[in-house]
N, C-alpha and C. Protein backbone atom coordinates (compact mmCIF):
# COMPACT_ATOMS: atom_id res chain seq x y z
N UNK A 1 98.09 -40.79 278.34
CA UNK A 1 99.07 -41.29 279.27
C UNK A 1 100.37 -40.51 279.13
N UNK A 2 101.05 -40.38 280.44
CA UNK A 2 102.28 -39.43 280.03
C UNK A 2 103.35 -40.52 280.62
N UNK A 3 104.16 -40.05 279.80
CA UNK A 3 105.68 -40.69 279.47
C UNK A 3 106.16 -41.11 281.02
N UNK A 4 106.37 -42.52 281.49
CA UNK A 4 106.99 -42.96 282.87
C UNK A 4 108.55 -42.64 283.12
N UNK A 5 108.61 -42.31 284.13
CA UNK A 5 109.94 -41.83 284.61
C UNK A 5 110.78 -43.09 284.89
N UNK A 6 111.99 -43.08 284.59
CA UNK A 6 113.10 -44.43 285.10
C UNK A 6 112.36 -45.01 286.64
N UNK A 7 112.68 -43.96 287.03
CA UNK A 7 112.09 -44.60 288.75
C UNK A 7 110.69 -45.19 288.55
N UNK A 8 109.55 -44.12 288.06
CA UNK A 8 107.87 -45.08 288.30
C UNK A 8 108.12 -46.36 287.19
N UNK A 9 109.26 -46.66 286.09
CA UNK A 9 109.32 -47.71 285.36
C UNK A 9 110.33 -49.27 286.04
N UNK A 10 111.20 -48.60 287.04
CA UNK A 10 112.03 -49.53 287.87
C UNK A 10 111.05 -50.39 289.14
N UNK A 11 110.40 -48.74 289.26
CA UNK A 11 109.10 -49.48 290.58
C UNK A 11 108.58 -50.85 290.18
N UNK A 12 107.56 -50.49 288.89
CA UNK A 12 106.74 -50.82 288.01
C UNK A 12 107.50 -52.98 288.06
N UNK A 13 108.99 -52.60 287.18
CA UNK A 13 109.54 -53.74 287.14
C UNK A 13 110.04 -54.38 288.48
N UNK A 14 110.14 -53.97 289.42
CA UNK A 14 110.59 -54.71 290.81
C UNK A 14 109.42 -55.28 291.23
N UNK A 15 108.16 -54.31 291.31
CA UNK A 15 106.75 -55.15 291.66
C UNK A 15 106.07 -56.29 290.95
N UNK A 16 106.92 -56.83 289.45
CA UNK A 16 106.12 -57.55 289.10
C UNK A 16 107.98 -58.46 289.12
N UNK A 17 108.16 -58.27 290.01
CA UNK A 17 109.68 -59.60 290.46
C UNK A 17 110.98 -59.13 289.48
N UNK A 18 110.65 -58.80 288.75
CA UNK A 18 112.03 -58.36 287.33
C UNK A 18 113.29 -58.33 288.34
N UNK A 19 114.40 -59.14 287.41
CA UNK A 19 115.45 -59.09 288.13
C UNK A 19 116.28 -58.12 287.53
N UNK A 20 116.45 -57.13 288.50
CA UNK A 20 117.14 -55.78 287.80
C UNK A 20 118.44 -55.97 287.81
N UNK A 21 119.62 -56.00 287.19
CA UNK A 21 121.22 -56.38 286.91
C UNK A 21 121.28 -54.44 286.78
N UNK A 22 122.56 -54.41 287.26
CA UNK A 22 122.58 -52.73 286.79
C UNK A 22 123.20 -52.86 285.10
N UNK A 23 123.20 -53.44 284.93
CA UNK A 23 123.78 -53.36 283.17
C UNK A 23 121.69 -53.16 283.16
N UNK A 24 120.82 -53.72 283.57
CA UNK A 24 119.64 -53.86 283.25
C UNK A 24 119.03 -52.13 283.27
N UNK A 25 119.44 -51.70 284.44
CA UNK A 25 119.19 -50.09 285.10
C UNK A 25 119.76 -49.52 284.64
N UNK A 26 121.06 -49.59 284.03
CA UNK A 26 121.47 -48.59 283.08
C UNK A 26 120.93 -48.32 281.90
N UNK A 27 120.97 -49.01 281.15
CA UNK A 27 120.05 -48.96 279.77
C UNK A 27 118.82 -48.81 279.75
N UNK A 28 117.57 -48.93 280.98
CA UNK A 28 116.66 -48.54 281.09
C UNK A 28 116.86 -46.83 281.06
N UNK A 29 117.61 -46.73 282.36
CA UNK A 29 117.84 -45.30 282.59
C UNK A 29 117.82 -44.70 281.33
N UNK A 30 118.92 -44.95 280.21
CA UNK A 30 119.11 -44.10 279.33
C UNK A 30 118.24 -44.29 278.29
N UNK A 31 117.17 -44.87 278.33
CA UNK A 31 116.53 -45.14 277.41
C UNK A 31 115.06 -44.42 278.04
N UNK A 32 114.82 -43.97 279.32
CA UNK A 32 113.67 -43.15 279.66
C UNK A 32 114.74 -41.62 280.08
N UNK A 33 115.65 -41.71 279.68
CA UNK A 33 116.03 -40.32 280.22
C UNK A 33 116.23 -39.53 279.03
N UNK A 34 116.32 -40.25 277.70
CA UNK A 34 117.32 -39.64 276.32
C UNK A 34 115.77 -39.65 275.70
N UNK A 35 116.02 -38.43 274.77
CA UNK A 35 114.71 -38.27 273.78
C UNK A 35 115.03 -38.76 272.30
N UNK A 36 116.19 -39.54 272.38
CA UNK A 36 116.72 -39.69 270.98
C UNK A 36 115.90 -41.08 270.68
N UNK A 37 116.22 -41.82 269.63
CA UNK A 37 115.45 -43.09 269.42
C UNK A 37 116.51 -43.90 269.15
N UNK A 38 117.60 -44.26 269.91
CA UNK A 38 118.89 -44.65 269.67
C UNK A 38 119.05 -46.19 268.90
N UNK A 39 119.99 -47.11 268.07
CA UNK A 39 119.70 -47.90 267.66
C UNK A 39 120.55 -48.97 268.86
N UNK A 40 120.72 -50.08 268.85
CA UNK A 40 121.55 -50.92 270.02
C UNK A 40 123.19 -50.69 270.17
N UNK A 41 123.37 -50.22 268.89
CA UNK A 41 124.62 -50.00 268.83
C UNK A 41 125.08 -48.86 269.79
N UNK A 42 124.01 -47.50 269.31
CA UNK A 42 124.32 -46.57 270.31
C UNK A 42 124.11 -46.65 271.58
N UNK A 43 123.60 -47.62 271.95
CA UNK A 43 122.87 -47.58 273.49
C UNK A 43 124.13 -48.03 274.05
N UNK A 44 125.32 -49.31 273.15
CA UNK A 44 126.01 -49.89 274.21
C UNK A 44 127.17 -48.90 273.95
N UNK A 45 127.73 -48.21 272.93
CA UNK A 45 128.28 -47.29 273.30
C UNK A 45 128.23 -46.11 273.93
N UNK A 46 126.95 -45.50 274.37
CA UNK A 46 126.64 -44.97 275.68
C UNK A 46 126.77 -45.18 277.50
N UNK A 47 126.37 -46.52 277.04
CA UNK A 47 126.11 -47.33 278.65
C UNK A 47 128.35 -47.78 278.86
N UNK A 48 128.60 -48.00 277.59
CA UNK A 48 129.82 -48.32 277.86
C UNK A 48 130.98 -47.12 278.57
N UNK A 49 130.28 -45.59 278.17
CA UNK A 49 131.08 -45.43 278.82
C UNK A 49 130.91 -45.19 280.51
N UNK A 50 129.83 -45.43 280.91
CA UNK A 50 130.20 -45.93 282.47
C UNK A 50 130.12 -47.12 282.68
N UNK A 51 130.19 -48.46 282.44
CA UNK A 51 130.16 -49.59 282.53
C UNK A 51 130.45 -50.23 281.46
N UNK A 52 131.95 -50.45 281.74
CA UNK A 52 132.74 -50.81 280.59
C UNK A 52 132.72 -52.13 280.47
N UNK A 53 132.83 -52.57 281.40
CA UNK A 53 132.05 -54.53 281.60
C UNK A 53 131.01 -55.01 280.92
N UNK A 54 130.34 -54.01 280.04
CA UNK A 54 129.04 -54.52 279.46
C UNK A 54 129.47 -55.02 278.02
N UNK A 55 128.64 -56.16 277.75
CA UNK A 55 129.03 -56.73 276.34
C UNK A 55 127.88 -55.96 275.63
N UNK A 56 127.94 -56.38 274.65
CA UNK A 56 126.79 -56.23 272.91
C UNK A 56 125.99 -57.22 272.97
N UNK A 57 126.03 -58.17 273.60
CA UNK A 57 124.93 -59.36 273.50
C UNK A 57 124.13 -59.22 274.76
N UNK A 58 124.84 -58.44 275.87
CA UNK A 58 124.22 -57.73 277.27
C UNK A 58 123.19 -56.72 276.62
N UNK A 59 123.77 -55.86 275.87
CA UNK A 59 122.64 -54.82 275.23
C UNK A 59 121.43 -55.65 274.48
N UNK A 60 121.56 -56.28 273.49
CA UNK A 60 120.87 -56.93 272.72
C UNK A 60 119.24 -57.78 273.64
N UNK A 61 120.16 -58.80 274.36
CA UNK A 61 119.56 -59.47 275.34
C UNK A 61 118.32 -58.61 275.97
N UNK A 62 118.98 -57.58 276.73
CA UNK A 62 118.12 -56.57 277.96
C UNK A 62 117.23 -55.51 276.93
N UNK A 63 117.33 -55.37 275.97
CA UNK A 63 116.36 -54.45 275.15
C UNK A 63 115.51 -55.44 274.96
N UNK A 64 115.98 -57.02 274.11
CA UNK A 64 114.82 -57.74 274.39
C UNK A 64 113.60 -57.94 275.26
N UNK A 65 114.49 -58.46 276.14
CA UNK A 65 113.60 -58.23 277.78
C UNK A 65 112.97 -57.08 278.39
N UNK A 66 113.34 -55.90 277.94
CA UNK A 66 112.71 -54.85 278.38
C UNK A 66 111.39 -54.36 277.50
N UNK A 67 111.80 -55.08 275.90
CA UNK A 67 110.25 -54.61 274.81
C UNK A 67 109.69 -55.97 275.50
N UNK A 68 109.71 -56.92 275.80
CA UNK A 68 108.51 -58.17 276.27
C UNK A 68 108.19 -57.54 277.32
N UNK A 69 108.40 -56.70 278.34
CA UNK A 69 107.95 -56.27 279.46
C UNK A 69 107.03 -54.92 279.22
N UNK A 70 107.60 -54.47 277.70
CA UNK A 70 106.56 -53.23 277.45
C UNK A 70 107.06 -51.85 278.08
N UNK A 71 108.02 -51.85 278.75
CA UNK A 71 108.16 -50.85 279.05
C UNK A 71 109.43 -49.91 278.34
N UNK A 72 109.73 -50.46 276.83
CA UNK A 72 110.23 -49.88 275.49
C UNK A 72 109.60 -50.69 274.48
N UNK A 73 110.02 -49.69 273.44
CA UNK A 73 109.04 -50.08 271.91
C UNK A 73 110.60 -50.34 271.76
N UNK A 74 110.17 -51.09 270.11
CA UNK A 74 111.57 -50.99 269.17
C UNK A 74 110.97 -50.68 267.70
N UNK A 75 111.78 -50.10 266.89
CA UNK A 75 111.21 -49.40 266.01
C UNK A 75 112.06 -49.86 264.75
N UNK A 76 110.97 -50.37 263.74
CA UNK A 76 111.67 -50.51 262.58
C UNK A 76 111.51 -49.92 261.69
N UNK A 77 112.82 -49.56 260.62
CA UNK A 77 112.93 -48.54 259.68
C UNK A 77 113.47 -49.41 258.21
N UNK A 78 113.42 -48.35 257.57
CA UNK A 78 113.44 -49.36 256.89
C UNK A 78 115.34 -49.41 255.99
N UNK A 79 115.96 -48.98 257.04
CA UNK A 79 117.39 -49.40 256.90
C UNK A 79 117.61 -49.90 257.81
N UNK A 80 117.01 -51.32 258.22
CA UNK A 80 117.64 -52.38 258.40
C UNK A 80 118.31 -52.76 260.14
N UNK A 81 118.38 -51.32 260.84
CA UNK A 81 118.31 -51.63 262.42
C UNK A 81 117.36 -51.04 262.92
N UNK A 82 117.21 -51.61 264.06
CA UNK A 82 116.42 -51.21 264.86
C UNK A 82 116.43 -50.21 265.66
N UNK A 83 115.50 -49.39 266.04
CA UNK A 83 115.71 -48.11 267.14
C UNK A 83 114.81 -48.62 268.36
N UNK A 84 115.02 -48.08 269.44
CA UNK A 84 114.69 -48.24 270.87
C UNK A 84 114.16 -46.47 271.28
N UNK A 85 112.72 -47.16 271.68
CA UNK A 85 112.11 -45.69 272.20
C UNK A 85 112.06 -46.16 273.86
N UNK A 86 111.93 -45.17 275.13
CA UNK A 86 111.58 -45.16 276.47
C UNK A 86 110.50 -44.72 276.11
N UNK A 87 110.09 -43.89 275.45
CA UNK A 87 108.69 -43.17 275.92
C UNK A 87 107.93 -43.83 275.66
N UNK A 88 106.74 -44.30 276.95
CA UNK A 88 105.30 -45.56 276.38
C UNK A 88 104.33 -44.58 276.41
N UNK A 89 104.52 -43.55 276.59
CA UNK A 89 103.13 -42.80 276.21
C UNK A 89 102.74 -42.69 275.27
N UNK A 90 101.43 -42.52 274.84
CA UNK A 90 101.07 -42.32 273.26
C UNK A 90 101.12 -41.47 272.84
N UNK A 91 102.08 -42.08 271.60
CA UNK A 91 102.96 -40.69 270.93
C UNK A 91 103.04 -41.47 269.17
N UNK A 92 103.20 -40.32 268.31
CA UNK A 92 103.48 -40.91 266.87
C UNK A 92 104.72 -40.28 266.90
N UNK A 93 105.33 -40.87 265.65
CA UNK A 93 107.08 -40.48 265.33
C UNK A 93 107.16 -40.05 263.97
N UNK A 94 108.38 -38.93 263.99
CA UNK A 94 108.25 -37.96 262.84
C UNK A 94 109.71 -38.72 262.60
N UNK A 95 109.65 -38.89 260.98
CA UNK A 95 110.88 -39.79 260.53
C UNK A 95 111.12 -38.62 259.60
N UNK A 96 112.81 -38.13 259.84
CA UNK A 96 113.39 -37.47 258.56
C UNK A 96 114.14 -38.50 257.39
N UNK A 97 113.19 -38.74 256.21
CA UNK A 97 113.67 -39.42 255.29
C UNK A 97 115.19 -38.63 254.55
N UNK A 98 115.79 -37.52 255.02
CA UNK A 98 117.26 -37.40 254.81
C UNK A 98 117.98 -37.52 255.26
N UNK A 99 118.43 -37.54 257.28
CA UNK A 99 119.11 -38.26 258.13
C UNK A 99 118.69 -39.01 258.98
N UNK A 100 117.35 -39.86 259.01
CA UNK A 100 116.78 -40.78 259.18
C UNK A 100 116.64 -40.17 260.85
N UNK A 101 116.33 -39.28 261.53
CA UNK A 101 116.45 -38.57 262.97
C UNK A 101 114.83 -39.23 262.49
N UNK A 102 114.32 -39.62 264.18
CA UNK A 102 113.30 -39.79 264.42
C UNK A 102 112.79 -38.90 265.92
N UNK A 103 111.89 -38.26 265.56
CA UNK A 103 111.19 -37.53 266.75
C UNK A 103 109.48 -37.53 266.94
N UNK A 104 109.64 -37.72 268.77
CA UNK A 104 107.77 -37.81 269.25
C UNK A 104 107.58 -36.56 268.46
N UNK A 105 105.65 -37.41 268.21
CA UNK A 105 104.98 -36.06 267.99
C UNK A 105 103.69 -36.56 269.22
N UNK A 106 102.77 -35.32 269.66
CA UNK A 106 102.28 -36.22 270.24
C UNK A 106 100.97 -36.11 269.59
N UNK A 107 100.14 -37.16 269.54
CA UNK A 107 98.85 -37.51 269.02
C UNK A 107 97.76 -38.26 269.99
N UNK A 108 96.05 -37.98 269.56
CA UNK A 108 95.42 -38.89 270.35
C UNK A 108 95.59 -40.07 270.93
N UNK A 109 94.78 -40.07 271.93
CA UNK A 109 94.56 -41.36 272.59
C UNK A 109 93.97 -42.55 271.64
N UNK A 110 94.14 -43.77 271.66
CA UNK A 110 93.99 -44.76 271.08
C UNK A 110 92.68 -45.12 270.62
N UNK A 111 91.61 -44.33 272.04
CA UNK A 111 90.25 -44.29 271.60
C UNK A 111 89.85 -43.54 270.99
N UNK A 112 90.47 -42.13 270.59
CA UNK A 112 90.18 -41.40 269.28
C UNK A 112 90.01 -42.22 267.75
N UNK A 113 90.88 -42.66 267.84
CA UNK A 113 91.40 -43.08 266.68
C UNK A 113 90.77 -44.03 266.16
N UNK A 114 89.46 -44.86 267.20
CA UNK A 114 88.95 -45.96 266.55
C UNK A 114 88.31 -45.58 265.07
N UNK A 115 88.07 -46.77 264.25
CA UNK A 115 88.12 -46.48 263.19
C UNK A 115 86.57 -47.52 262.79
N UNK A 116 85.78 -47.52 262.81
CA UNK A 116 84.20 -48.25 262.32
C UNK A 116 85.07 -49.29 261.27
N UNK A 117 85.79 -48.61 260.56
CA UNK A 117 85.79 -50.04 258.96
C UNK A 117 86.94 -51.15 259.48
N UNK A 118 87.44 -50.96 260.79
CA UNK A 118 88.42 -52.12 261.43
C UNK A 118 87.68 -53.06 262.34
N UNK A 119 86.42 -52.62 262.67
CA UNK A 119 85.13 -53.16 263.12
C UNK A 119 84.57 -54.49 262.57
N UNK A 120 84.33 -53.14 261.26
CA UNK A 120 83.58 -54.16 260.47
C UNK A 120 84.58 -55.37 259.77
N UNK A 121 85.73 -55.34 259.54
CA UNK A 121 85.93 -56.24 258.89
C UNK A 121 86.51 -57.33 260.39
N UNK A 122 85.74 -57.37 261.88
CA UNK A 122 86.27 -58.28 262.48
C UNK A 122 87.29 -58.52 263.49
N UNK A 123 87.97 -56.93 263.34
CA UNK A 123 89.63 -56.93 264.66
C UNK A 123 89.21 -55.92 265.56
N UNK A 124 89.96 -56.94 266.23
CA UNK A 124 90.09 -56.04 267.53
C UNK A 124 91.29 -55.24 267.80
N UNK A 125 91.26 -54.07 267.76
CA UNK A 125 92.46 -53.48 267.38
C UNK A 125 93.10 -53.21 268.68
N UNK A 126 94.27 -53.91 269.26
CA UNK A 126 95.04 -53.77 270.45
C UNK A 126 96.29 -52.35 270.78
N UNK A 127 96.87 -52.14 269.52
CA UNK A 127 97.67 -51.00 269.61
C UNK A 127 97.75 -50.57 267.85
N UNK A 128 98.43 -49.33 267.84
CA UNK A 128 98.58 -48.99 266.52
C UNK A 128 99.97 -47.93 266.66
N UNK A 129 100.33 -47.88 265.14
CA UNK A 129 101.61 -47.43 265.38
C UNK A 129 101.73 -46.28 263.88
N UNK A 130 101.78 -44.88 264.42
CA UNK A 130 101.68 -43.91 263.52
C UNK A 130 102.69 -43.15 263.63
N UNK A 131 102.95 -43.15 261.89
CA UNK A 131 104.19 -42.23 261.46
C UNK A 131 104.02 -41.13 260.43
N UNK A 132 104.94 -40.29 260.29
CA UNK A 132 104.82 -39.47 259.78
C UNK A 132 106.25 -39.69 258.87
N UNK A 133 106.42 -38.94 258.02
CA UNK A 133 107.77 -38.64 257.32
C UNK A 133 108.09 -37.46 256.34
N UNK A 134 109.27 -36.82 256.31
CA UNK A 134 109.09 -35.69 255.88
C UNK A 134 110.80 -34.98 256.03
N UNK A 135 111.11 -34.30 255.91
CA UNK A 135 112.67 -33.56 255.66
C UNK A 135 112.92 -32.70 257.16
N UNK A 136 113.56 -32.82 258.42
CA UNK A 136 113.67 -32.37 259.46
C UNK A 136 114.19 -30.96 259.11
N UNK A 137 114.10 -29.67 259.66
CA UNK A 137 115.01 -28.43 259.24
C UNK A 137 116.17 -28.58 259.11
N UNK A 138 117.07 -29.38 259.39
CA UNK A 138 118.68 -29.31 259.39
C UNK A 138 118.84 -29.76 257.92
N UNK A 139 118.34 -30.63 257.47
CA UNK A 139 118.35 -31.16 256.25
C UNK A 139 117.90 -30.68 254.87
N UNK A 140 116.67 -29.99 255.58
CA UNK A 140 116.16 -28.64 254.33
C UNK A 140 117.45 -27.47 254.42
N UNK A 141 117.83 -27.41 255.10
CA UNK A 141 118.76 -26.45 255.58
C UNK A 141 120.10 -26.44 254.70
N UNK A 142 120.54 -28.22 254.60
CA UNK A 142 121.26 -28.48 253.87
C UNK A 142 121.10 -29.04 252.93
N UNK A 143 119.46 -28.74 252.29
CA UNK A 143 119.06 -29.00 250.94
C UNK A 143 119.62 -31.00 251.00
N UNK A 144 119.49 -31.32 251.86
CA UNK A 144 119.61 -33.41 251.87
C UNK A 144 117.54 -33.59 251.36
N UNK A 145 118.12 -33.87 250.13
CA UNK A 145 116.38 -34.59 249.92
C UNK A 145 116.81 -36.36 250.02
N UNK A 146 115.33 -36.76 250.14
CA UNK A 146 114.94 -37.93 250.72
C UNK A 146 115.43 -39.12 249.83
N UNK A 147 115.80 -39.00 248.65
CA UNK A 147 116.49 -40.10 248.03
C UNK A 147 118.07 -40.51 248.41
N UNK A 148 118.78 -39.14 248.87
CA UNK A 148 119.88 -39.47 249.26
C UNK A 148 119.98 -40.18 250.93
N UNK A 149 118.89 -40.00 251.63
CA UNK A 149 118.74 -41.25 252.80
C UNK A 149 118.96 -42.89 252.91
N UNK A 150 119.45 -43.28 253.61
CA UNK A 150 119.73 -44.43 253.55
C UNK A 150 118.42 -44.68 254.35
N UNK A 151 117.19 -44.45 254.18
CA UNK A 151 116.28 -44.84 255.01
C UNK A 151 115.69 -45.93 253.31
N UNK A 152 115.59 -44.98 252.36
CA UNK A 152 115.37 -45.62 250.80
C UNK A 152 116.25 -46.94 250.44
């Protein structure tokens, strides 16, 4: 599956009734337009600066509503906030354990991946979520190893 565009993801939400607020369309927007994996904080200081009317509990709220609708993940790390992906295509994420930057990689389809011994012990496996981790070049670059991350 390849990555939905703001528009085929706005379609998507108008056809199944979603009440779109533009505080709602903005943060979608920037969240299928940006390749970053931003955390809420950054999203509302992004969206804030064209819509300065927007609160932090507006951000909070509409990321909610937008991961129950599926059309963003949220991603937990293990310092403690959360990140927000747009891309629903299937994709794994490369975590730099020295400035905690997260980037797609892309990997099989879901039916590759089945696995016989998740079978046998009984599940039905609905989604899965694969990571990687490892030192990004900027960080080898500046010699940052992985203990000095606040991801630890």
């Amino acid at each position: 599956m390849q990555r939905s565009t703001f528009t085929e993801s706005l379609a998507d939400l108008k056809s199944r009734g979603v009440r779109l607020t533009p505080q709602r369309q903005m943060i979608l927007r920037y969240l299928k337009e940006t390749h970053e994996h931003p955390t809420a904080e950054q999203i509302y200081h992004q969206v804030c600066q064209e819509f300065s009317g927007i609160s932090m509990a507006t951000v909070y709220n509409t990321l909610h509503r937008l991961k129950e609708l599926g059309v963003i993940r949220e991603l937990s790390y293990g310092d403690m906030s959360s990140r927000y992906d747009g891309n629903d295509s299937e994709h794994a994420h490369l975590v730099c354990e020295g400035c905690g930057k997260v980037s797609d990689v892309p990997c099989p389809p879901k039916s590759s991946l089945e696995m016989p011994e998740l079978a046998a012990l009984g599940y039905a496996v609905g989604s899965y979520r694969l990571e990687f981790y490892g030192i990004c070049p900027s960080c080898q670059a500046h010699e940052v190893h992985p203990q000095e991350s606040e991801l630890n």
